[in-house]
Protein backbone atom coordinates (compact mmCIF):
# COMPACT_ATOMS: atom_id res chain seq x y z
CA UNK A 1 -39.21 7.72 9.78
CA UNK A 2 -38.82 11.68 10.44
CA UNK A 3 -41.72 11.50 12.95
CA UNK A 4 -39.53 8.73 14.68
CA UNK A 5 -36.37 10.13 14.63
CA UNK A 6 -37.85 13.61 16.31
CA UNK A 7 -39.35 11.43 19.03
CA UNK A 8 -35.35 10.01 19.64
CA UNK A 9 -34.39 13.38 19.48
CA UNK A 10 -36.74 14.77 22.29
CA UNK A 11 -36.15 11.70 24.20
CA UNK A 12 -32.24 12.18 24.03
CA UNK A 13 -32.66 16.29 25.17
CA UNK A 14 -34.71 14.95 28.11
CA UNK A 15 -31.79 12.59 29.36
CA UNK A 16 -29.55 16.00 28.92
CA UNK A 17 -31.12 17.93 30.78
CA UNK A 18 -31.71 15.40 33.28
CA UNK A 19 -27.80 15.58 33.31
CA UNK A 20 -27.13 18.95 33.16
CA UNK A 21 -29.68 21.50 35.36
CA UNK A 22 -28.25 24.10 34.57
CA UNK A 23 -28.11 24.56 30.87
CA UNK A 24 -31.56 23.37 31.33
CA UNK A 25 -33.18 26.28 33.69
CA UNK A 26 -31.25 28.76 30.43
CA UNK A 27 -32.86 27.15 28.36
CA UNK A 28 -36.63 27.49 29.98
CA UNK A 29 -35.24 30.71 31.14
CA UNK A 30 -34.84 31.93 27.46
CA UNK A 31 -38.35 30.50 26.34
CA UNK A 32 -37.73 26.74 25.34
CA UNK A 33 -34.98 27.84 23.36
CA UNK A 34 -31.77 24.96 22.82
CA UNK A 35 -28.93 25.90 24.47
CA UNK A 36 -26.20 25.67 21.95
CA UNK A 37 -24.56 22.73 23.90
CA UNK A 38 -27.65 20.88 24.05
CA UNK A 39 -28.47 20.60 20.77
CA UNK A 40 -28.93 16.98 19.68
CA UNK A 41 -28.99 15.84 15.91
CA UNK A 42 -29.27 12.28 14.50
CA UNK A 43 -26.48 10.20 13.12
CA UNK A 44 -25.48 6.92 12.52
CA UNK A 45 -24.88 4.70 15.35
CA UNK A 46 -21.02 4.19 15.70
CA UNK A 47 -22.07 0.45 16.08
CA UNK A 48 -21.71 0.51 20.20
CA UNK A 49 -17.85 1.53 19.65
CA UNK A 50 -15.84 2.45 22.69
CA UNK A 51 -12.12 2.13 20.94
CA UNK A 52 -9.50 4.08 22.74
CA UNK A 53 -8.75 5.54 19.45
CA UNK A 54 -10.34 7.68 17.08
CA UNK A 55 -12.62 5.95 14.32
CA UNK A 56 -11.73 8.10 10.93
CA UNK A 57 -13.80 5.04 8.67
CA UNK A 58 -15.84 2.80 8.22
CA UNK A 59 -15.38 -0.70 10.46
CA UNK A 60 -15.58 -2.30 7.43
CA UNK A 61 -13.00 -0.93 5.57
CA UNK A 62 -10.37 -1.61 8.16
CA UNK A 63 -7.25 -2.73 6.36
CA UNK A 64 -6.48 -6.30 8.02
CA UNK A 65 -4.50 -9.23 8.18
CA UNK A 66 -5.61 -12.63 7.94
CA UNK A 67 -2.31 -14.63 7.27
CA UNK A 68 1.52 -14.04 8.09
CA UNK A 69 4.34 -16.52 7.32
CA UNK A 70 7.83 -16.66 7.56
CA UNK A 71 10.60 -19.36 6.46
CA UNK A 72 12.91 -20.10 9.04
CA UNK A 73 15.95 -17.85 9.31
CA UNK A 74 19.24 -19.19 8.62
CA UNK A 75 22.88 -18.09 9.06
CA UNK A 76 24.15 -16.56 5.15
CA UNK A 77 26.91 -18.64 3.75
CA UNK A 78 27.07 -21.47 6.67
CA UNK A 79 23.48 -21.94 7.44
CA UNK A 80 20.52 -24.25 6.08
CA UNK A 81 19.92 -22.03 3.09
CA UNK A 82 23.55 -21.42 1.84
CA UNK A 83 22.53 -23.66 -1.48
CA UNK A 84 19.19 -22.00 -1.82
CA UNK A 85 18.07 -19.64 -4.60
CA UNK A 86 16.01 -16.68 -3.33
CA UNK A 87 13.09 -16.99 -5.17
CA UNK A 88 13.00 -20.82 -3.43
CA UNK A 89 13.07 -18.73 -0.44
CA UNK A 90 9.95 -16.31 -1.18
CA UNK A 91 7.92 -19.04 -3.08
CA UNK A 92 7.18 -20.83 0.19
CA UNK A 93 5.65 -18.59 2.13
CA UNK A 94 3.49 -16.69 -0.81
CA UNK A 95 2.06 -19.71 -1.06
CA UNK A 96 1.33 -20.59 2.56
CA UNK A 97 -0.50 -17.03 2.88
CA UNK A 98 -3.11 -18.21 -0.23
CA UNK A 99 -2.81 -22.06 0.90
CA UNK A 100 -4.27 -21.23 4.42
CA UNK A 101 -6.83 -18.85 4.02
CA UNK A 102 -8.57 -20.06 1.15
CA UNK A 103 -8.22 -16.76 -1.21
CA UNK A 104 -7.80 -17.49 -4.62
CA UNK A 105 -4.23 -16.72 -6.09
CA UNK A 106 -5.97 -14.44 -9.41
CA UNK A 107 -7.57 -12.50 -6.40
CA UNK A 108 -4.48 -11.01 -5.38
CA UNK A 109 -4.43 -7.39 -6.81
CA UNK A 110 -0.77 -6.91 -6.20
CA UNK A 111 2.12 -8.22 -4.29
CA UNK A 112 4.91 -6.12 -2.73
CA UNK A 113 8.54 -7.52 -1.65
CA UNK A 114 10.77 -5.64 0.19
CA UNK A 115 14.21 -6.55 -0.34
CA UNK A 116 17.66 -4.64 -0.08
CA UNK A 117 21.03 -5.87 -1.48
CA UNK A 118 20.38 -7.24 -4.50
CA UNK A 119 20.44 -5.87 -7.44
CA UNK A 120 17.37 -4.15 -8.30
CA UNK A 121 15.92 -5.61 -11.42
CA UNK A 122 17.22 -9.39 -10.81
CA UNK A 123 15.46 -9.23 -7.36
CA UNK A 124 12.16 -7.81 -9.36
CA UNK A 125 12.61 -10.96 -11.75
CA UNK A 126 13.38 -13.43 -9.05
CA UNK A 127 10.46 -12.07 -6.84
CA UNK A 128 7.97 -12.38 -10.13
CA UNK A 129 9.31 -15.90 -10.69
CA UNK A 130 9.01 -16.87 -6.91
CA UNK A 131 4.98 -15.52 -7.72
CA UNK A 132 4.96 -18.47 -10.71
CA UNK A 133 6.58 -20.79 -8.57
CA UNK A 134 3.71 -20.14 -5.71
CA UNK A 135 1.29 -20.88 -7.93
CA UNK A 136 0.17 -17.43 -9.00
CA UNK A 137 -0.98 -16.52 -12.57
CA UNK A 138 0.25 -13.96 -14.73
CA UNK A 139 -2.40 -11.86 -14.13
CA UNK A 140 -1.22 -10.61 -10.38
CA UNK A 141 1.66 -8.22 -10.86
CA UNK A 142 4.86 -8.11 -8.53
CA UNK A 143 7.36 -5.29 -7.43
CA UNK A 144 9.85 -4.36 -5.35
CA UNK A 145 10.36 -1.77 -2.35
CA UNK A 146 13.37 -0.53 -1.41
CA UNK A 147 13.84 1.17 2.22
CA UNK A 148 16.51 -1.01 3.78
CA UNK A 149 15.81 -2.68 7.30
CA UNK A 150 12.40 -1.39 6.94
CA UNK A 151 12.01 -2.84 3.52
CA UNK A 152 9.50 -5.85 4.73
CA UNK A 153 7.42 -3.28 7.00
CA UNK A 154 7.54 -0.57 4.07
CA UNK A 155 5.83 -3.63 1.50
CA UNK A 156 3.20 -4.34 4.09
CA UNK A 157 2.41 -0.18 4.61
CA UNK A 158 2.11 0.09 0.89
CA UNK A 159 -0.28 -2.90 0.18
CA UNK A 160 -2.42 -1.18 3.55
CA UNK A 161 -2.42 2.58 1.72
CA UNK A 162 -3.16 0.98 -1.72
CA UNK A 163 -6.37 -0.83 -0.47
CA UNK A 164 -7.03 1.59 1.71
CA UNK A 165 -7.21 3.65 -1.82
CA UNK A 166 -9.11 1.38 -3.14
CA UNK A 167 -6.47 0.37 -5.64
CA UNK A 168 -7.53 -3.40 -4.75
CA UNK A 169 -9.07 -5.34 -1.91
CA UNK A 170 -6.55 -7.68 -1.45
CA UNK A 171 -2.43 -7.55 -1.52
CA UNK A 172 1.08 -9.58 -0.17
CA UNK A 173 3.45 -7.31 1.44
CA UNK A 174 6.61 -9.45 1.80
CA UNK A 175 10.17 -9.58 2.36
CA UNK A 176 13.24 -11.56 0.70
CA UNK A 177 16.94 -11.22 1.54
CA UNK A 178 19.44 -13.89 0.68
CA UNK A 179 23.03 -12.52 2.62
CA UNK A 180 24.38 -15.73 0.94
CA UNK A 181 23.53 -14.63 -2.51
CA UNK A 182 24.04 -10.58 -1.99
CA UNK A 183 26.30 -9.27 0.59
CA UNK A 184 26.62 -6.32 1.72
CA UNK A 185 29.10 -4.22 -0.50
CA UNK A 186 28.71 -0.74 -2.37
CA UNK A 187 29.01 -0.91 -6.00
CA UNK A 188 31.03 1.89 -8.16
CA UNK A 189 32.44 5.10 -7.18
CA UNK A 190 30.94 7.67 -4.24
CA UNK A 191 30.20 11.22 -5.01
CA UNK A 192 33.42 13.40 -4.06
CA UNK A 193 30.77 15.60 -3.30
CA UNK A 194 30.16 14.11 0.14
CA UNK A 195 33.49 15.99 1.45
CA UNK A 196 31.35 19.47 1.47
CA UNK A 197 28.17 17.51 3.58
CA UNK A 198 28.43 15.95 6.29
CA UNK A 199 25.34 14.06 6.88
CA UNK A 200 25.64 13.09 2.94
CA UNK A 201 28.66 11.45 4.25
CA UNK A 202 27.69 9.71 7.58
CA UNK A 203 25.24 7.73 5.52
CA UNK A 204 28.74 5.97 4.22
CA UNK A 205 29.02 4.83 7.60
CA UNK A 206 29.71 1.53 8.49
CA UNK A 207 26.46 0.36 10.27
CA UNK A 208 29.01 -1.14 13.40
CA UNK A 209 30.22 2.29 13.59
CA UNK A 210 26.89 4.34 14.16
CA UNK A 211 26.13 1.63 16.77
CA UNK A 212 29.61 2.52 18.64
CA UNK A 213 28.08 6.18 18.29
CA UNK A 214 25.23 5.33 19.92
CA UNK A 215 26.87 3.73 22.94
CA UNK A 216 29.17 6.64 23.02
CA UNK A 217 26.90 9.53 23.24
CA UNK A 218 24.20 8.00 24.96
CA UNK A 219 25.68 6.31 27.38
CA UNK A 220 25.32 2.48 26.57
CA UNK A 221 28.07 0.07 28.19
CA UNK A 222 29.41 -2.87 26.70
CA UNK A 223 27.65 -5.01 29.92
CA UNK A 224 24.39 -3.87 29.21
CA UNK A 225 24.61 -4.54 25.20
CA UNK A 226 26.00 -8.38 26.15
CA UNK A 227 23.22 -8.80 28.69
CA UNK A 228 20.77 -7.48 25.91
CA UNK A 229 22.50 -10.56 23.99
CA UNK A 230 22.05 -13.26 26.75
CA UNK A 231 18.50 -12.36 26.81
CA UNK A 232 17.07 -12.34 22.86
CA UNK A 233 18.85 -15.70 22.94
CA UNK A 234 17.37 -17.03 25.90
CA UNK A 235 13.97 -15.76 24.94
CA UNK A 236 14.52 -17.51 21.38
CA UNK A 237 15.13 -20.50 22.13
CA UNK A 238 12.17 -20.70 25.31
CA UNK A 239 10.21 -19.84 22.09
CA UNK A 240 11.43 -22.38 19.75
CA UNK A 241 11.45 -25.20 23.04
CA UNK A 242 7.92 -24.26 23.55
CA UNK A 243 6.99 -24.42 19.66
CA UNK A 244 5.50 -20.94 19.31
CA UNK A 245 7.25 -20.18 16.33
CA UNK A 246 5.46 -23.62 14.80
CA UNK A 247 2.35 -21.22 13.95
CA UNK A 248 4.40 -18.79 12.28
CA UNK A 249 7.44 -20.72 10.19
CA UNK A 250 7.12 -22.66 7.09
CA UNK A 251 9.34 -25.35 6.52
CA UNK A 252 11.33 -25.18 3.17
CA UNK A 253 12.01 -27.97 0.81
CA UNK A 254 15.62 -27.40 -0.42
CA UNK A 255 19.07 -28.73 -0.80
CA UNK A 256 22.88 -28.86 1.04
CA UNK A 257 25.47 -29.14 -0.77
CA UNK A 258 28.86 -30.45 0.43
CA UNK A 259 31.33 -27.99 0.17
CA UNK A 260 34.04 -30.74 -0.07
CA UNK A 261 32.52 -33.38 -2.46
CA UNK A 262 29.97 -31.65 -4.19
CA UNK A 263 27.24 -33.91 -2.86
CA UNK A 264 23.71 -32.46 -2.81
CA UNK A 265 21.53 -33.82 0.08
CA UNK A 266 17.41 -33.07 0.34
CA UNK A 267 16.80 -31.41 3.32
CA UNK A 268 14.11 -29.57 5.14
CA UNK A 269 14.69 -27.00 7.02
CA UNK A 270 12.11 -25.97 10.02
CA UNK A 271 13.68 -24.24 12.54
CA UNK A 272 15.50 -20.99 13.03
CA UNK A 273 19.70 -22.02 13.05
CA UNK A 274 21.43 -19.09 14.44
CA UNK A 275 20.21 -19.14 18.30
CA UNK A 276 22.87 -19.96 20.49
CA UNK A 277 21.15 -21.60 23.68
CA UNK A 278 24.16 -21.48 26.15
CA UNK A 279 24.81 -17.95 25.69
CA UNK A 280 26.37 -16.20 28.50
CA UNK A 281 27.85 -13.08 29.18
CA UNK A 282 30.87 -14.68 30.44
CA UNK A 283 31.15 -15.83 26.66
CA UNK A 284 30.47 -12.43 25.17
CA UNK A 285 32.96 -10.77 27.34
CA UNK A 286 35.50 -12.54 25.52
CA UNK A 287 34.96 -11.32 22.09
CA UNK A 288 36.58 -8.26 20.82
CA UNK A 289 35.06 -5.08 19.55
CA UNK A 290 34.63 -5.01 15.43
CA UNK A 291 34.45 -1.42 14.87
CA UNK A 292 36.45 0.57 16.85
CA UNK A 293 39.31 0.41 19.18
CA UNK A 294 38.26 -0.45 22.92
CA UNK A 295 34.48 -0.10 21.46
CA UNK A 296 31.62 -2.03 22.42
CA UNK A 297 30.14 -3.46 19.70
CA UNK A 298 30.80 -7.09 18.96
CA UNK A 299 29.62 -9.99 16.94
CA UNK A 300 27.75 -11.24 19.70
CA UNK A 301 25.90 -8.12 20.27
CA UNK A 302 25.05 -7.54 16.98
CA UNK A 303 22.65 -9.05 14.48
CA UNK A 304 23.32 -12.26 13.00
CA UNK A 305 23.92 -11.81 8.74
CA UNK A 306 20.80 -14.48 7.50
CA UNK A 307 18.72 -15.59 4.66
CA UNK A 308 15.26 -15.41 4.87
CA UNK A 309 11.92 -14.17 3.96
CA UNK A 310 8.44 -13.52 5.21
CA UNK A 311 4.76 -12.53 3.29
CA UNK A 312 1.91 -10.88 5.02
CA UNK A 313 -1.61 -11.25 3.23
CA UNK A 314 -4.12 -8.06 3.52
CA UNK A 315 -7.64 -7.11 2.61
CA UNK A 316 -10.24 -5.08 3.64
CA UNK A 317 -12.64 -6.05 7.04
CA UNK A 318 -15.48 -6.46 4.63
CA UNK A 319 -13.54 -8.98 2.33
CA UNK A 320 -12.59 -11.23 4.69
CA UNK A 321 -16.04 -11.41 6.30
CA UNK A 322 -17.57 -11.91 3.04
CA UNK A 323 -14.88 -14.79 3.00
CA UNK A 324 -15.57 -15.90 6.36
CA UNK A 325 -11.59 -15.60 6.90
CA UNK A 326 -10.43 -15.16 10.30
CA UNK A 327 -8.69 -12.11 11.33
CA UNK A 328 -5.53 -12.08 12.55
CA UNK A 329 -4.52 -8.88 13.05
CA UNK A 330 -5.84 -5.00 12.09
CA UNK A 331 -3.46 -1.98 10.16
CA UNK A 332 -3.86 0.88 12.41
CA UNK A 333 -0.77 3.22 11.24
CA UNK A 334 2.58 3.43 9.95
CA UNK A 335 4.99 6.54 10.58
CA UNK A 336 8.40 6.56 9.10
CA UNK A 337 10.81 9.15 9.79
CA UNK A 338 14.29 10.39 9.39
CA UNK A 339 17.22 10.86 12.66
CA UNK A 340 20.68 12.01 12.19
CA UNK A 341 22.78 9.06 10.01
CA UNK A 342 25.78 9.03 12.01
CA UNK A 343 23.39 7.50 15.06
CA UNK A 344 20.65 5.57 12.65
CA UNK A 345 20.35 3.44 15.30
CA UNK A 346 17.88 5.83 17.16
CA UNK A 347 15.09 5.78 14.36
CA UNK A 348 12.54 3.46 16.82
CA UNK A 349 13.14 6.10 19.49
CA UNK A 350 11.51 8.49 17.12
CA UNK A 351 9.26 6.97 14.80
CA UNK A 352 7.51 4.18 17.45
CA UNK A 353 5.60 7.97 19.65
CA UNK A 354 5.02 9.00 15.99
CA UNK A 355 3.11 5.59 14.90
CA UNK A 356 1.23 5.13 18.34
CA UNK A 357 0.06 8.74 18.38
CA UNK A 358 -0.96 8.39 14.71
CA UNK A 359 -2.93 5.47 15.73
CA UNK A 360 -4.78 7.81 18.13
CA UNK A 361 -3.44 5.69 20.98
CA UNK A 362 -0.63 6.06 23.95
CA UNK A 363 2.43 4.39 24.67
CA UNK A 364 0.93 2.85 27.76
CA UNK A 365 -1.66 1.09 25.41
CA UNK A 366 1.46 -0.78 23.55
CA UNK A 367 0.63 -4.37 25.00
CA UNK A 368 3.80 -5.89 22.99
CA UNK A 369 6.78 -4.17 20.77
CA UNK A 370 8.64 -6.57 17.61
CA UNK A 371 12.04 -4.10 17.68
CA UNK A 372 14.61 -4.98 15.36
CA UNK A 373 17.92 -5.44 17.41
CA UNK A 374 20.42 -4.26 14.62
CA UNK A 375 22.87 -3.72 17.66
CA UNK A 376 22.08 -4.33 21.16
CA UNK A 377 23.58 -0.60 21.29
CA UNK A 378 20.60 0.86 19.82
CA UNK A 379 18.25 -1.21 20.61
CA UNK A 380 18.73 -0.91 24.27
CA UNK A 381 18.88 3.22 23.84
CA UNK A 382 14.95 2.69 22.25
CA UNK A 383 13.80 0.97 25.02
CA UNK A 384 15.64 2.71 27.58
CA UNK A 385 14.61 6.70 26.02
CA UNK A 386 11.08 5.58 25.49
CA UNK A 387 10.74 3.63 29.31
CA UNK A 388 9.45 0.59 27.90
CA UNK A 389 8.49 -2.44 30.02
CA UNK A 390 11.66 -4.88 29.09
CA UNK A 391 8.60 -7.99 29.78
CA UNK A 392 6.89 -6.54 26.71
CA UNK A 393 9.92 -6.06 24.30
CA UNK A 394 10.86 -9.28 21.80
CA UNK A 395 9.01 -11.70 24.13
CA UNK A 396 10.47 -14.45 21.62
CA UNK A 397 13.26 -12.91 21.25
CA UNK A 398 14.81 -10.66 18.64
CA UNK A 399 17.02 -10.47 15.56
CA UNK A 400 20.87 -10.93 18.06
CA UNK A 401 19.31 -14.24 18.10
CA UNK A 402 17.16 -15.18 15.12
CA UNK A 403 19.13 -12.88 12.72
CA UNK A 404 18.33 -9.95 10.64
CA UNK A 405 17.71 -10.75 6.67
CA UNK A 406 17.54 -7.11 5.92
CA UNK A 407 14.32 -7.24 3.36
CA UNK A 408 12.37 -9.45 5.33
CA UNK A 409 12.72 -8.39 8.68
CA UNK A 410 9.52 -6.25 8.76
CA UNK A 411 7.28 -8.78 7.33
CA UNK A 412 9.09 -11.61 10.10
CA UNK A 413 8.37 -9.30 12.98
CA UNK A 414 5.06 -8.47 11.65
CA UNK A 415 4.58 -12.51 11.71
CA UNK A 416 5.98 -13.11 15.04
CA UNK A 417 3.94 -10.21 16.63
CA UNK A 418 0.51 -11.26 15.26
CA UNK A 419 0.95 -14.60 16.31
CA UNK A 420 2.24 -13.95 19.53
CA UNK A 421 -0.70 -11.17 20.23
CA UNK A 422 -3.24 -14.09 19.06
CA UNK A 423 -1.59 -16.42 21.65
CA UNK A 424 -2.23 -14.11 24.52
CA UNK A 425 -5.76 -12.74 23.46
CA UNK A 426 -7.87 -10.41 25.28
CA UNK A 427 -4.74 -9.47 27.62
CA UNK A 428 -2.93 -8.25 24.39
CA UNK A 429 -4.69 -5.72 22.20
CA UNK A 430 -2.33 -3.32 20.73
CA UNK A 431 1.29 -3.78 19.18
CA UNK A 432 3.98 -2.37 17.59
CA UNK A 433 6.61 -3.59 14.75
CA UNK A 434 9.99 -0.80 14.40
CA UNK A 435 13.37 -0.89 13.12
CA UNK A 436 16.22 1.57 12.69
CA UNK A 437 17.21 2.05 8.92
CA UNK A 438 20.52 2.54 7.22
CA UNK A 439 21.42 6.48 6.48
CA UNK A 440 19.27 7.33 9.46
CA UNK A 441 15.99 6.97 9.49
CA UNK A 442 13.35 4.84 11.35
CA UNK A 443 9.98 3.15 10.85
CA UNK A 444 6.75 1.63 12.98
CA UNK A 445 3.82 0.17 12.87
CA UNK A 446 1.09 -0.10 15.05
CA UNK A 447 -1.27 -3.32 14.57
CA UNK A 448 -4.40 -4.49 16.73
CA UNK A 449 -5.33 -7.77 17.77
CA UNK A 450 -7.95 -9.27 15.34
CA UNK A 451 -10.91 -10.78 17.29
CA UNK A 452 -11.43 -7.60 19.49
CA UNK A 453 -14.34 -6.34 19.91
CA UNK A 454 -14.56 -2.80 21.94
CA UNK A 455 -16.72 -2.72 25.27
CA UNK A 456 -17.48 -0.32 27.25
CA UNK A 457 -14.29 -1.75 29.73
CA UNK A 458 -11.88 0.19 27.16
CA UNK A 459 -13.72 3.37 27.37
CA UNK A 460 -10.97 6.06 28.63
CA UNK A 461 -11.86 7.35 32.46
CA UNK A 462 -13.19 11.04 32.07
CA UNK A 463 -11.10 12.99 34.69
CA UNK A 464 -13.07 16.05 34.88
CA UNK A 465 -16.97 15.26 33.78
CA UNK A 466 -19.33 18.00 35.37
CA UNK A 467 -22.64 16.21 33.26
CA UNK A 468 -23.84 14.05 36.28
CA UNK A 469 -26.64 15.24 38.23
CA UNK A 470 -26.87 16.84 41.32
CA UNK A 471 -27.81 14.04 43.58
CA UNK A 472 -24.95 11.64 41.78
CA UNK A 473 -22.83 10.51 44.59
């Protein structure tokens, strides 16, 4: 084997100096001796690998995702799960994740569920029940992660790190958020303390009011948040028309009841309720500002208040081959960050060149972006700071349309970006999942188609490369 490798070795410093004369004639000029930048020493092959990005592991131990699910998502207190207990919400779609892929529910090492307004320890019992009502033993533990909008995103970065550890090969990061069951309200007394700080107190800030401080210092008009409107709820209900959200929803068995008589009526509920087809701007100019006098911010540019939730199953490369489980989607990096809370709204501005550098990669590379629309205010500021291609934000549409159930909106965009980037194949390689977060902060993710394979068509162009011969032309 040594004798072998030294014959690739003086094989591979022919082919160099073929390429490069000159260190060559120093090197017979100094008796035979290497030149230091000639030097060749074995290694393993990096498998033919010409990723625009930096490989720090193994291929095999690639984080990735083979299955992500979401329930429909329905308007809180009027919508198609008003009458629904959130645990009936999260059962669903924990179970679709093991149901489709074949893994075995005891497998699971742990499942994470992001989730925001309700209390903390019922939510950890409901999510732990919804796990028994899925199916799961007792064996596979379940907890809770807390980082408002990003809540859903944060549960699928912490199952990634943990079998990335190797805490366990395979994890759920998931969502839940029932605005039916929990609305948003703040519970006791606040800290007089937040008189002498004033970031401490901006994070009291109604969320309407940091959007009218977005629009306000950066310039966003009340024309350009409506037409930001018009178009996540054109682009929703294309979607739903075309039935591309058919590979990502499932339905949920549940119940209406009639506010009137009491009457409880089996239902079962498919398809987002909150998109609002005939949108127009000529509507939206009608509606007043919420916040603030002669603002901008309306409740037709804003996100819709919903009930929902989402689960995103994970393991390592090597699992699922040894599974033979298709892969959706790959976990390349996930950057979250802090911005000033009296403009939380910025957070994607920030954190999306944070997670796309992380993931060795350019903004340019970004085939598709999932960007939670909290307020068109904001959201139009992201993609307007970071000079994104508007054909390549919320393709489906975003969260003005579908609505925002705080906990599970990372884990639904996560869903609708996968399955999206799996509809388009080889012209979509690299996206990114981000949302702004309450008290100012942001978060991203940046996720990779699953059936790529690198050629040598995505090797970077070498601008300056003074290796080729002489006589190259």
């Amino acid at each position: 084997m040594e004798n072998k490798n030294n014959k690739m070795r003086l094989r591979q410093q022919v082919l160099l100096e073929h390429l490069n004369p000159a260190a060559a004639a120093r090197r017979r000029a100094v008796g035979g001796v290497a030149s230091s930048n000639l030097v060749v020493s074995s290694s393993p092959c990096a498998a033919g690998d010409s990723a625009p990005y930096p490989r720090t592991t193994d291929f095999l131990d690639d984080v990735v995702i083979v299955a992500a699910y979401r329930t429909p998502i329905c308007r809180a207190k009027r919508g198609g799960f008003k009458d629904t207990f959130p645990d009936d919400l999260l059962a669903p779609v924990l179970k679709a994740v093991i149901e489709t892929t074949g893994v075995k529910a005891q497998e699971v090492g742990d499942i994470v569920v992001g989730s925001v307004l309700a209390p903390g320890a019922q939510r950890a019992n409901e999510c732990r029940m919804a796990a028994f009502f899925a199916g799961f033993p007792e064996t596979v533990p379940v907890r809770t992660v807390n980082r408002q909008c990003s809540s859903g995103l944060q549960a699928v970065a912490d199952v990634a790190a943990a079998i990335k550890a190797g805490f366990y090969d395979i994890g759920i990061g998931a969502g839940l958020e029932s605005m039916t069951s929990n609305p948003m309200a703040w519970e006791g007394s606040v800290n007089p303390r937040v008189e002498s700080n004033q970031r401490a107190q901006d994070c009291l800030l109604p969320m309407g009011v940091t959007s009218e401080n977005v629009a306000e210092r950066y310039g966003v008009g009340r024309k350009q948040q409506d037409a930001a409107s018009v178009t996540s709820h054109q682009r929703a209900a294309a979607a739903t028309a075309a039935g591309k959200f058919r590979d990502e929803i499932v339905p949920v068995h549940t119940k209406l009841v009639d506010p009137k008589t009491g009457e409880e009526k089996q239902v079962t509920i498919a398809v987002d309720d909150g998109i609002r087809p005939q949108t127009t701007l000529a509507d939206l100019a009608k509606l007043k500002a919420v916040f603030k006098k002669n603002g901008s911010t309306t409740a037709g540019n804003s996100s819709q208040v919903s009930d929902g939730a989402a689960a995103v199953l994970l393991m390592k490369r090597r699992t699922a081959l040894e599974k033979g489980i298709p892969v959706l989607g790959v976990f390349r990096s996930f950057v979250a960050v802090g911005v000033d809370p009296a403009v939380m709204g910025i957070g994607p501005a920030v954190a999306i060149p944070k997670a796309v550098q992380a993931a060795g990669l350019e903004l340019s590379d970004i085939d598709l972006f999932e960007i939670n629309e909290a307020f068109a205010s904001q959201f139009t500021y992201c993609a307007q700071q970071l000079e994104l291609d508007q054909e390549k934000i919320n393709v489906n549409g975003g969260a003005i349309a579908l609505g925002h159930p705080l906990g599970a909106t990372g884990a639904r965009c996560t869903a609708t970006l996968l399955n999206e980037m799996k509809r388009r194949g080889k012209d979509c390689r690299f996206g990114v999942v981000s949302m702004c977060i309450g008290s100012g902060m942001g978060a991203a993710a940046v996720f990779e188609r699953g059936s790529v394979v690198d050629t040598l068509s995505n090797a970077r162009p070498i601008a300056d490369n003074n290796l080729l011969s002489k006589d190259a032309k």
